[in-house]
C-alpha atoms as a PDB file:
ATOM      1  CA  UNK A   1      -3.830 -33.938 -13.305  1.00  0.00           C
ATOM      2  CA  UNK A   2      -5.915 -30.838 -13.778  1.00  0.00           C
ATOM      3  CA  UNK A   3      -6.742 -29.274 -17.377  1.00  0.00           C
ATOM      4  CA  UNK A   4      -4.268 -27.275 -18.466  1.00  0.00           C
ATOM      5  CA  UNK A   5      -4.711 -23.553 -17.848  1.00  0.00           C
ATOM      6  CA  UNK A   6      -2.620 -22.635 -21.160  1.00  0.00           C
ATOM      7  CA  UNK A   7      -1.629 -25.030 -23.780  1.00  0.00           C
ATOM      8  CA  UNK A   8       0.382 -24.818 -26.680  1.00  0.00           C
ATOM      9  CA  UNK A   9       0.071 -27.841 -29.361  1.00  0.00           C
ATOM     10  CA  UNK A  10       2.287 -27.583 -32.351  1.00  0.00           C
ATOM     11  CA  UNK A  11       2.615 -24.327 -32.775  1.00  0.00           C
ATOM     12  CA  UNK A  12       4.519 -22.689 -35.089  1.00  0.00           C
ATOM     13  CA  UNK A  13       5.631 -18.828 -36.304  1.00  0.00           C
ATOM     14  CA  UNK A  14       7.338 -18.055 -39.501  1.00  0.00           C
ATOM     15  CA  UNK A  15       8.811 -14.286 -40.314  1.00  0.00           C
ATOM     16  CA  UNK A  16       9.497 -13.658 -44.239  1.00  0.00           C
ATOM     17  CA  UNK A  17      12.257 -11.190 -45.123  1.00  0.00           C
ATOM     18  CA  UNK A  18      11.960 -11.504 -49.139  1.00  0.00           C
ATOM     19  CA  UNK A  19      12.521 -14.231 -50.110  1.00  0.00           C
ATOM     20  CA  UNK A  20      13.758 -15.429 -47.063  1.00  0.00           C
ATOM     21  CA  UNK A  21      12.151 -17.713 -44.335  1.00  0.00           C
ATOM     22  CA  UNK A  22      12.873 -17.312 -40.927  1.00  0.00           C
ATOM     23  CA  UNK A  23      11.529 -20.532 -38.784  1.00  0.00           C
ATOM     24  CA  UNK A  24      11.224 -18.810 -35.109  1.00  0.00           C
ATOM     25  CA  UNK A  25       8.932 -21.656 -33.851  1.00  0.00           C
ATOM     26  CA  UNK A  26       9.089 -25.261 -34.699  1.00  0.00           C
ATOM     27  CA  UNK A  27       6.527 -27.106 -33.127  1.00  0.00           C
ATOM     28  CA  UNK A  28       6.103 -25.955 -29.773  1.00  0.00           C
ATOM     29  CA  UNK A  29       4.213 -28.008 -27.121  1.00  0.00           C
ATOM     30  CA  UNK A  30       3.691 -26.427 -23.718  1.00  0.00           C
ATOM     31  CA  UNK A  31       1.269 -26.463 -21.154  1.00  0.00           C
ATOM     32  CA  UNK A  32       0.815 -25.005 -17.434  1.00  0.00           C
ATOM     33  CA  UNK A  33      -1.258 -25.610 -15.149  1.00  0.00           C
ATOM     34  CA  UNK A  34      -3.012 -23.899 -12.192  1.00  0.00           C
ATOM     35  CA  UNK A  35      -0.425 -22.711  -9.241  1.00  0.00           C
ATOM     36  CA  UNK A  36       2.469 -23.341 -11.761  1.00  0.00           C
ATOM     37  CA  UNK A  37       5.371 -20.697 -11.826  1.00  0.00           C
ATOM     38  CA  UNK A  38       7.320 -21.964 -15.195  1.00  0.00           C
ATOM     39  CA  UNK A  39      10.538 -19.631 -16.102  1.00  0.00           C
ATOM     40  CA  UNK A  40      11.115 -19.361 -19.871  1.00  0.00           C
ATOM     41  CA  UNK A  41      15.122 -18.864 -20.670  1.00  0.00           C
ATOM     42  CA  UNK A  42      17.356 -18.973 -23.656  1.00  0.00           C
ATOM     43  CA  UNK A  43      19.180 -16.814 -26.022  1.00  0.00           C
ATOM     44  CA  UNK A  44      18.403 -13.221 -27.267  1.00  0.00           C
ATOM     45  CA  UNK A  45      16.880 -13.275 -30.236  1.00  0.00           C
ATOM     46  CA  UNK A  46      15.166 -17.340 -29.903  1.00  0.00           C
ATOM     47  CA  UNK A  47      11.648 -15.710 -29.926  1.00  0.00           C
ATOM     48  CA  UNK A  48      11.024 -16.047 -26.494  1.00  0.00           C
ATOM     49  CA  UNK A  49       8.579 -12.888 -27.091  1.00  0.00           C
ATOM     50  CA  UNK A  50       7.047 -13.956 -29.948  1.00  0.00           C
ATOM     51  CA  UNK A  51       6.152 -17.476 -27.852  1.00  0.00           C
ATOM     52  CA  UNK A  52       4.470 -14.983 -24.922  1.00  0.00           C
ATOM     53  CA  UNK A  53       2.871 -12.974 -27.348  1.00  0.00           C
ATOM     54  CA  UNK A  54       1.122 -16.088 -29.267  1.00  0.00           C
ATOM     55  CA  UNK A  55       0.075 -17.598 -25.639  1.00  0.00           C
ATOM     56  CA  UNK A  56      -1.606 -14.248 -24.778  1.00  0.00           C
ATOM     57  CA  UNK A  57      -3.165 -13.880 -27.961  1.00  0.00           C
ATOM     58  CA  UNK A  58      -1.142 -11.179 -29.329  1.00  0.00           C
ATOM     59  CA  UNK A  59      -0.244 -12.515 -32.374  1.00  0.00           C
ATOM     60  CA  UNK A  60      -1.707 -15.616 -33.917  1.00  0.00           C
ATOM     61  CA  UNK A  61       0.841 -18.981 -34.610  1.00  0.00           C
ATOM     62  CA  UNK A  62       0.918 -19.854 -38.417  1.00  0.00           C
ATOM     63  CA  UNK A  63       0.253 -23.390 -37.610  1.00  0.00           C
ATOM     64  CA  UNK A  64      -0.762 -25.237 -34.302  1.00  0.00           C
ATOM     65  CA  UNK A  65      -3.259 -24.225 -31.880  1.00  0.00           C
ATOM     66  CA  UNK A  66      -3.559 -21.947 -28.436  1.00  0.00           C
ATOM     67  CA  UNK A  67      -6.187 -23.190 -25.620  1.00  0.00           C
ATOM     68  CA  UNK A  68      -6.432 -20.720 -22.754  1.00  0.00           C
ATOM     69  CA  UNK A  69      -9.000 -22.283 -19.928  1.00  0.00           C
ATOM     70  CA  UNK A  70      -9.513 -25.329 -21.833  1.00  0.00           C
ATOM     71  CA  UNK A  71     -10.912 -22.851 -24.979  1.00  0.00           C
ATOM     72  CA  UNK A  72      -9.261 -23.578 -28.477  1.00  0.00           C
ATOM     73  CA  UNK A  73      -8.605 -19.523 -29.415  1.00  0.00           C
ATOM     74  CA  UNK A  74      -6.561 -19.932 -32.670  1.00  0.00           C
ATOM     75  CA  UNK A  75     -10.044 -19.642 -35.115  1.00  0.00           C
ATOM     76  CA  UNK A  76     -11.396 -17.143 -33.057  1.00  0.00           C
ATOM     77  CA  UNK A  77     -12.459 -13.968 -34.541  1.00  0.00           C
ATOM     78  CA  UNK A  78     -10.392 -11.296 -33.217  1.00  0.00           C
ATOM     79  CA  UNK A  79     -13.022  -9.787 -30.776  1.00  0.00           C
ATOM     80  CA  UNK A  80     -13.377 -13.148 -29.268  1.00  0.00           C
ATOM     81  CA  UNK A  81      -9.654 -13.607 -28.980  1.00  0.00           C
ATOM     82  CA  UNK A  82      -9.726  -9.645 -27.559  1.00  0.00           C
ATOM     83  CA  UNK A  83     -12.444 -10.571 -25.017  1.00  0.00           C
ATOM     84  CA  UNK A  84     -10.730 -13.603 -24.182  1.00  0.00           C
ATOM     85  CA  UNK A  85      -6.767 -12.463 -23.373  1.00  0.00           C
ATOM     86  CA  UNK A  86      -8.861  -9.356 -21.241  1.00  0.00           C
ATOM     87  CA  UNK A  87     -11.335 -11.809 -19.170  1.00  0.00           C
ATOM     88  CA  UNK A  88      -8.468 -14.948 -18.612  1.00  0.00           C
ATOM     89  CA  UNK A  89      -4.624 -13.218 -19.579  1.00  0.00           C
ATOM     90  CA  UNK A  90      -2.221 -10.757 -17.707  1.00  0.00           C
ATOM     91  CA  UNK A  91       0.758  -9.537 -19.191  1.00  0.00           C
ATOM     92  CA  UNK A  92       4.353  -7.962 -17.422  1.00  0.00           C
ATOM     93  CA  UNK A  93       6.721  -6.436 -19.579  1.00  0.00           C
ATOM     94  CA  UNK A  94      10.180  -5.626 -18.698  1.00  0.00           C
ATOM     95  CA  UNK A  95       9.189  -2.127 -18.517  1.00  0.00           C
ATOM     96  CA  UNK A  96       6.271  -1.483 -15.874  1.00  0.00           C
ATOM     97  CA  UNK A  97       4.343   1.126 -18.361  1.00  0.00           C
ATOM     98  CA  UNK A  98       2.560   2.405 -15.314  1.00  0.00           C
ATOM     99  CA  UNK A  99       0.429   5.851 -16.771  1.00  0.00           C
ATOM    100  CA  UNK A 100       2.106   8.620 -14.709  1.00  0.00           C
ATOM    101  CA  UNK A 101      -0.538  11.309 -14.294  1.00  0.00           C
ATOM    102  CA  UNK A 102      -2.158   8.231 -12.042  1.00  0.00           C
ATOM    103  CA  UNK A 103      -1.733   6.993  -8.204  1.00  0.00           C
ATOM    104  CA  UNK A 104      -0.514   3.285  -7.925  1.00  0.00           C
ATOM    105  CA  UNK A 105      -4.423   2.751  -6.430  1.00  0.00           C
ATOM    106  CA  UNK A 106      -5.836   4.107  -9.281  1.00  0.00           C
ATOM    107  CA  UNK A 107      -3.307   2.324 -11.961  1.00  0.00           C
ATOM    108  CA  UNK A 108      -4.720  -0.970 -10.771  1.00  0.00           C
ATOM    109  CA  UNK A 109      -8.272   0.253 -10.600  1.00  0.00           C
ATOM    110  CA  UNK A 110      -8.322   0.813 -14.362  1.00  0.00           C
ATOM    111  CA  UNK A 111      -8.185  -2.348 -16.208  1.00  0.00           C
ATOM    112  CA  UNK A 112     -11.038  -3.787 -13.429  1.00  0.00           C
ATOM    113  CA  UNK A 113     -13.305  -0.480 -14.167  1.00  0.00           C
ATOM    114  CA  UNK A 114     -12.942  -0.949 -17.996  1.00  0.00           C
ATOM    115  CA  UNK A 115     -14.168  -4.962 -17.356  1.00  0.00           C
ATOM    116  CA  UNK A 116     -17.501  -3.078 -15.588  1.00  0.00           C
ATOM    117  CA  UNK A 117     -16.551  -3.432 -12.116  1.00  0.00           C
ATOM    118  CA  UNK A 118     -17.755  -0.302 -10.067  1.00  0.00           C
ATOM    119  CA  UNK A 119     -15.648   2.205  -8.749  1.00  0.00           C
ATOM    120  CA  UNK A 120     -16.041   1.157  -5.195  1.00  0.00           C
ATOM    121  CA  UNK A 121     -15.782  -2.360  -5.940  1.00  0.00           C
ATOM    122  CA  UNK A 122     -12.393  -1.448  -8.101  1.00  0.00           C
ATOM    123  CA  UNK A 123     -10.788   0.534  -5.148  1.00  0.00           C
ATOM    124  CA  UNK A 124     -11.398  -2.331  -2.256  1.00  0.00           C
ATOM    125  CA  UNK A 125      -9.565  -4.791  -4.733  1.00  0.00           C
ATOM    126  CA  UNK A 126      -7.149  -2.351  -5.741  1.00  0.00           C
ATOM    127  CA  UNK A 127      -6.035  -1.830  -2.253  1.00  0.00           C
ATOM    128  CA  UNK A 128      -6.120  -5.676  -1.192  1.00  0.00           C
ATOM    129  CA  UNK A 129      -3.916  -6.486  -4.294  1.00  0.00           C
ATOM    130  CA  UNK A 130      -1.349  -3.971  -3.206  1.00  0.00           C
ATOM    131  CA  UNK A 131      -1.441  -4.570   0.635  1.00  0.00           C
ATOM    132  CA  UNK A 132      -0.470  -8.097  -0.488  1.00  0.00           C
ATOM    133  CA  UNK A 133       2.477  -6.867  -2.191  1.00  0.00           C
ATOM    134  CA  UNK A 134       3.667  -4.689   0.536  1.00  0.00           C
ATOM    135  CA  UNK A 135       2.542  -1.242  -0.813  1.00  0.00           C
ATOM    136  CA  UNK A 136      -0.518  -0.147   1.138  1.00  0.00           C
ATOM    137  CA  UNK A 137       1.252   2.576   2.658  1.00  0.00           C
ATOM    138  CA  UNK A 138       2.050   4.205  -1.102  1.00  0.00           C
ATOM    139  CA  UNK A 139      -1.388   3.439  -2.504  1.00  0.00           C
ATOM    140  CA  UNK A 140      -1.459   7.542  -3.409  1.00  0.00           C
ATOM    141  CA  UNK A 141       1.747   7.494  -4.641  1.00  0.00           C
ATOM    142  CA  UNK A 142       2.162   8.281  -8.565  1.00  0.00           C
ATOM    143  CA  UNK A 143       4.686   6.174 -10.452  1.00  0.00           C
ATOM    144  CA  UNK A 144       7.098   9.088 -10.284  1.00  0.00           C
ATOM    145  CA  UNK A 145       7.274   8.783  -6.315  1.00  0.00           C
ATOM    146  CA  UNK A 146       7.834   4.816  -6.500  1.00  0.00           C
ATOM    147  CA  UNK A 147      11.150   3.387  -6.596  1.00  0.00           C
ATOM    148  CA  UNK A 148      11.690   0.887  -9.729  1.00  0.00           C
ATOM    149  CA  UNK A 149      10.848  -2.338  -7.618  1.00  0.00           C
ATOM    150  CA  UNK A 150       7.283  -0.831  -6.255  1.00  0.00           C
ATOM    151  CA  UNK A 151       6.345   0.250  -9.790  1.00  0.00           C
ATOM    152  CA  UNK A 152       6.859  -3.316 -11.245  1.00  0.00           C
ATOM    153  CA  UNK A 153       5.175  -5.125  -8.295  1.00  0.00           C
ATOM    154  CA  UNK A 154       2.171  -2.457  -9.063  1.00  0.00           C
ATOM    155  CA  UNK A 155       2.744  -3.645 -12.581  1.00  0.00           C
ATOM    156  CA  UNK A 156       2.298  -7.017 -11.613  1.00  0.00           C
ATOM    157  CA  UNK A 157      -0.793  -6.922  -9.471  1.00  0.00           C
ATOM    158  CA  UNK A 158      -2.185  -4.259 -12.451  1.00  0.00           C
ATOM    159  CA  UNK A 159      -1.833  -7.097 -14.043  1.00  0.00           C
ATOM    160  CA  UNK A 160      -3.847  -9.775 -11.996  1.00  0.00           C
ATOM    161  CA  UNK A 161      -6.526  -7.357 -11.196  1.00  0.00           C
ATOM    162  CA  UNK A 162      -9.496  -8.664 -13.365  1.00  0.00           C
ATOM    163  CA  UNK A 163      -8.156 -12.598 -12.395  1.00  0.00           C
ATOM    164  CA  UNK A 164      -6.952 -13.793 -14.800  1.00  0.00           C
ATOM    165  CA  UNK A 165      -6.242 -18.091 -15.399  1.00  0.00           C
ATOM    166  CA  UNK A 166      -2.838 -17.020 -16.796  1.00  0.00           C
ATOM    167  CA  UNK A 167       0.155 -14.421 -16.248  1.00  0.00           C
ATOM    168  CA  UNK A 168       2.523 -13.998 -18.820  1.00  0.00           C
ATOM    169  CA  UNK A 169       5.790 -12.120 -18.076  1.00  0.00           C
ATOM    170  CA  UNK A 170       8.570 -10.877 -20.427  1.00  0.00           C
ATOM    171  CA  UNK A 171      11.971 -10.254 -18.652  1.00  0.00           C
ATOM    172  CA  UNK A 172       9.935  -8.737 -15.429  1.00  0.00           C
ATOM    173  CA  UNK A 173      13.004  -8.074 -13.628  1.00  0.00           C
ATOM    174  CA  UNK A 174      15.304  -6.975 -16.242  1.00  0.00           C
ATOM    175  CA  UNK A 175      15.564  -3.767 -15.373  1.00  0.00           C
ATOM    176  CA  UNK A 176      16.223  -4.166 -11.970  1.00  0.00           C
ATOM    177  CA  UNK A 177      19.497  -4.618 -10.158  1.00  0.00           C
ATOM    178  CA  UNK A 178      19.677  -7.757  -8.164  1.00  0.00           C
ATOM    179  CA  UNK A 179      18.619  -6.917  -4.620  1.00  0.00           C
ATOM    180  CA  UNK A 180      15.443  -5.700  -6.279  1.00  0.00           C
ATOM    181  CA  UNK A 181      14.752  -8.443  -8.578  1.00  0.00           C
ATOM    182  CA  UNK A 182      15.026 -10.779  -5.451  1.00  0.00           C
ATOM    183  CA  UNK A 183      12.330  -8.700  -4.010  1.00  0.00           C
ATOM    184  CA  UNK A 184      10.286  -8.632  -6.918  1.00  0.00           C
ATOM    185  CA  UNK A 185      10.129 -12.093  -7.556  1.00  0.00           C
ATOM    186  CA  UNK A 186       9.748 -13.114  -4.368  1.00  0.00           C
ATOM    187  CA  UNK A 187       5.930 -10.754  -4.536  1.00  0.00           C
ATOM    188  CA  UNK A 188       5.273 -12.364  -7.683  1.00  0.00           C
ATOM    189  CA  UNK A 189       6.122 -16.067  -6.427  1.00  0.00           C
ATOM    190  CA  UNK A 190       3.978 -15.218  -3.175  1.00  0.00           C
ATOM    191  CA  UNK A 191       0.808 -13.610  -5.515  1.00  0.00           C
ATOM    192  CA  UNK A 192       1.117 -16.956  -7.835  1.00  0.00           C
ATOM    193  CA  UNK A 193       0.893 -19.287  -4.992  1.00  0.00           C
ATOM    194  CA  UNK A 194      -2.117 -17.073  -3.517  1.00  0.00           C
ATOM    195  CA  UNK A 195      -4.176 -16.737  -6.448  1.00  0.00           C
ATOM    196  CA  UNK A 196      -3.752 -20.349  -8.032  1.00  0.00           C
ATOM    197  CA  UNK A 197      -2.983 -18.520 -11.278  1.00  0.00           C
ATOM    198  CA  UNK A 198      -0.468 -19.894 -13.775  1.00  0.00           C
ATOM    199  CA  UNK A 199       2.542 -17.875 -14.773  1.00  0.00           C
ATOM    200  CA  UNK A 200       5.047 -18.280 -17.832  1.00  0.00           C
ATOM    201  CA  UNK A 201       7.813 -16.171 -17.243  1.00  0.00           C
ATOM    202  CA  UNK A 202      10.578 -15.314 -19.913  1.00  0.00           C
ATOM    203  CA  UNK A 203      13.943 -14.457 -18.212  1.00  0.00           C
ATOM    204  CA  UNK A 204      17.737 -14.342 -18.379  1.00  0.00           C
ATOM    205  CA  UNK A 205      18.223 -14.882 -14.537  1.00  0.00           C
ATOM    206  CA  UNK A 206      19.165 -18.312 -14.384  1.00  0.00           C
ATOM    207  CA  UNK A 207      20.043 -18.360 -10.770  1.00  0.00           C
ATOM    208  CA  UNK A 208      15.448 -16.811 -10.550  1.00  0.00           C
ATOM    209  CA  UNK A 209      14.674 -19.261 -13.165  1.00  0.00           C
ATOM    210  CA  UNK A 210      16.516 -22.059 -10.766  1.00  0.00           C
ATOM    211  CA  UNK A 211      13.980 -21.133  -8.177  1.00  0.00           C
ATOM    212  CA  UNK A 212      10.362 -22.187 -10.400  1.00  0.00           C
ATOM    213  CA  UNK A 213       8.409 -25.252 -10.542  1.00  0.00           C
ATOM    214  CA  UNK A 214       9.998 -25.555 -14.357  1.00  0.00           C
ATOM    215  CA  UNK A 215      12.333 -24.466 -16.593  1.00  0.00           C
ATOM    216  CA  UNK A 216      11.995 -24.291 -20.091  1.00  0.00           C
ATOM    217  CA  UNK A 217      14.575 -23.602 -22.757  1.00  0.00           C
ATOM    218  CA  UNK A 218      13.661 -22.283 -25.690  1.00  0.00           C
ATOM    219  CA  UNK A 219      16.637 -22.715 -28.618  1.00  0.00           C
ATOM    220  CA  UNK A 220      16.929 -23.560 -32.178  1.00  0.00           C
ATOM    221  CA  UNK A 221      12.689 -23.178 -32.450  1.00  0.00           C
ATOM    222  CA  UNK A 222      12.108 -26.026 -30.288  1.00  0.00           C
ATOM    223  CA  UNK A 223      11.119 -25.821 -26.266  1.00  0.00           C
ATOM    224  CA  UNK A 224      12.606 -28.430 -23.752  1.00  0.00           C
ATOM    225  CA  UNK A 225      13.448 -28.758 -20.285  1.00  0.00           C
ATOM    226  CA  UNK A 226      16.261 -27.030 -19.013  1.00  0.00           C
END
């Protein structure tokens, strides 16, 4: 088996209100490896986004430890945790956050120009990344001009633009109605099986979830198989 592109060993999140002591995380123990398409489900409120946001080195756990590409990050100082989740993490949020005064080529371009690729080298990516997703044809296009589906799948390859090891994905296709999400996912399957990248998904679709290599639940502060 190869290393593990992400792993999670123990890890563990606590929120204090007061007094009070709220255990989100228990003990968590995941892992994914390369090519792996792993849905995350369970209730609102189980702290399915804190779990993404601890993987992508948003937050750090209060006990356990992160490895992303075989590197333990939890110790890290936060520019080498910053340097880190921009080099090897890409993140899709339920909302596509696409900046609107910008064409869908030139959305993508951005995050590869700030890692100090060059402008030309930026666009011929830019455009590959968006002809696999079926939008070469509204490359100009700003966000305002795109339908809800084509901005999230420019979200999505926005977000695999500098290659990362691991994509991370919070309720990607929750604001989409069902004959979109179907299309959606279906890009993002595709771009996962393409790239060899690993993604962790957080979702509410079941019957989308159904369709992964894994499912995960996430309940009571503890992760298991669905």
């Amino acid at each position: 088996m190869s290393e593990p592109t992400l792993a999670l060993r123990g890890v563990t999140r606590v929120f204090r209100q007061g007094e009070r002591q709220l255990k989100v995380l228990r003990g968590i123990d995941l892992t994914l490896t390369r090519g792996e398409l792993v849905a995350l489900v369970g209730p609102s409120g189980a702290g399915k986004s804190t779990l993404l946001h601890i993987a992508g080195l948003l937050e750090r756990p209060d006990g356990g430890s992160v490895e992303v590409g075989g590197i333990a990050c939890s110790t890290l100082s936060d520019s080498d945790r910053t340097r880190i989740r921009r080099d090897t993490v890409g993140f899709v949020y339920q909302f596509h956050h696409l900046l609107p005064e910008f064409s869908a080529l030139e959305n993508v371009m951005l995050p590869q120009l700030i890692a100090g690729l060059s402008k030309r080298e930026a666009r011929e990516r830019a455009h590959q990344l968006l002809g696999m997703v079926g939008l070469a044809e509204r490359a100009s296009h700003r966000p305002g001009r795109l339908s809800g589906g084509e901005q999230q799948r420019v979200a999505i390859v926005r977000a695999i633009a500098n290659v990362p090891r691991v994509l991370l994905a919070d309720e990607p296709t929750g604001n989409l109605d069902p004959t979109t999400a179907e299309g959606v996912f279906i890009q993002l399957q595709k771009l996962v099986k393409a790239t060899g990248l690993s993604a962790l998904i957080a979702t509410h679709n079941l019957e989308l979830a159904g369709r992964m290599d894994r499912v995960l639940e996430l309940k009571d502060g503890m992760v298991m198989p669905a």
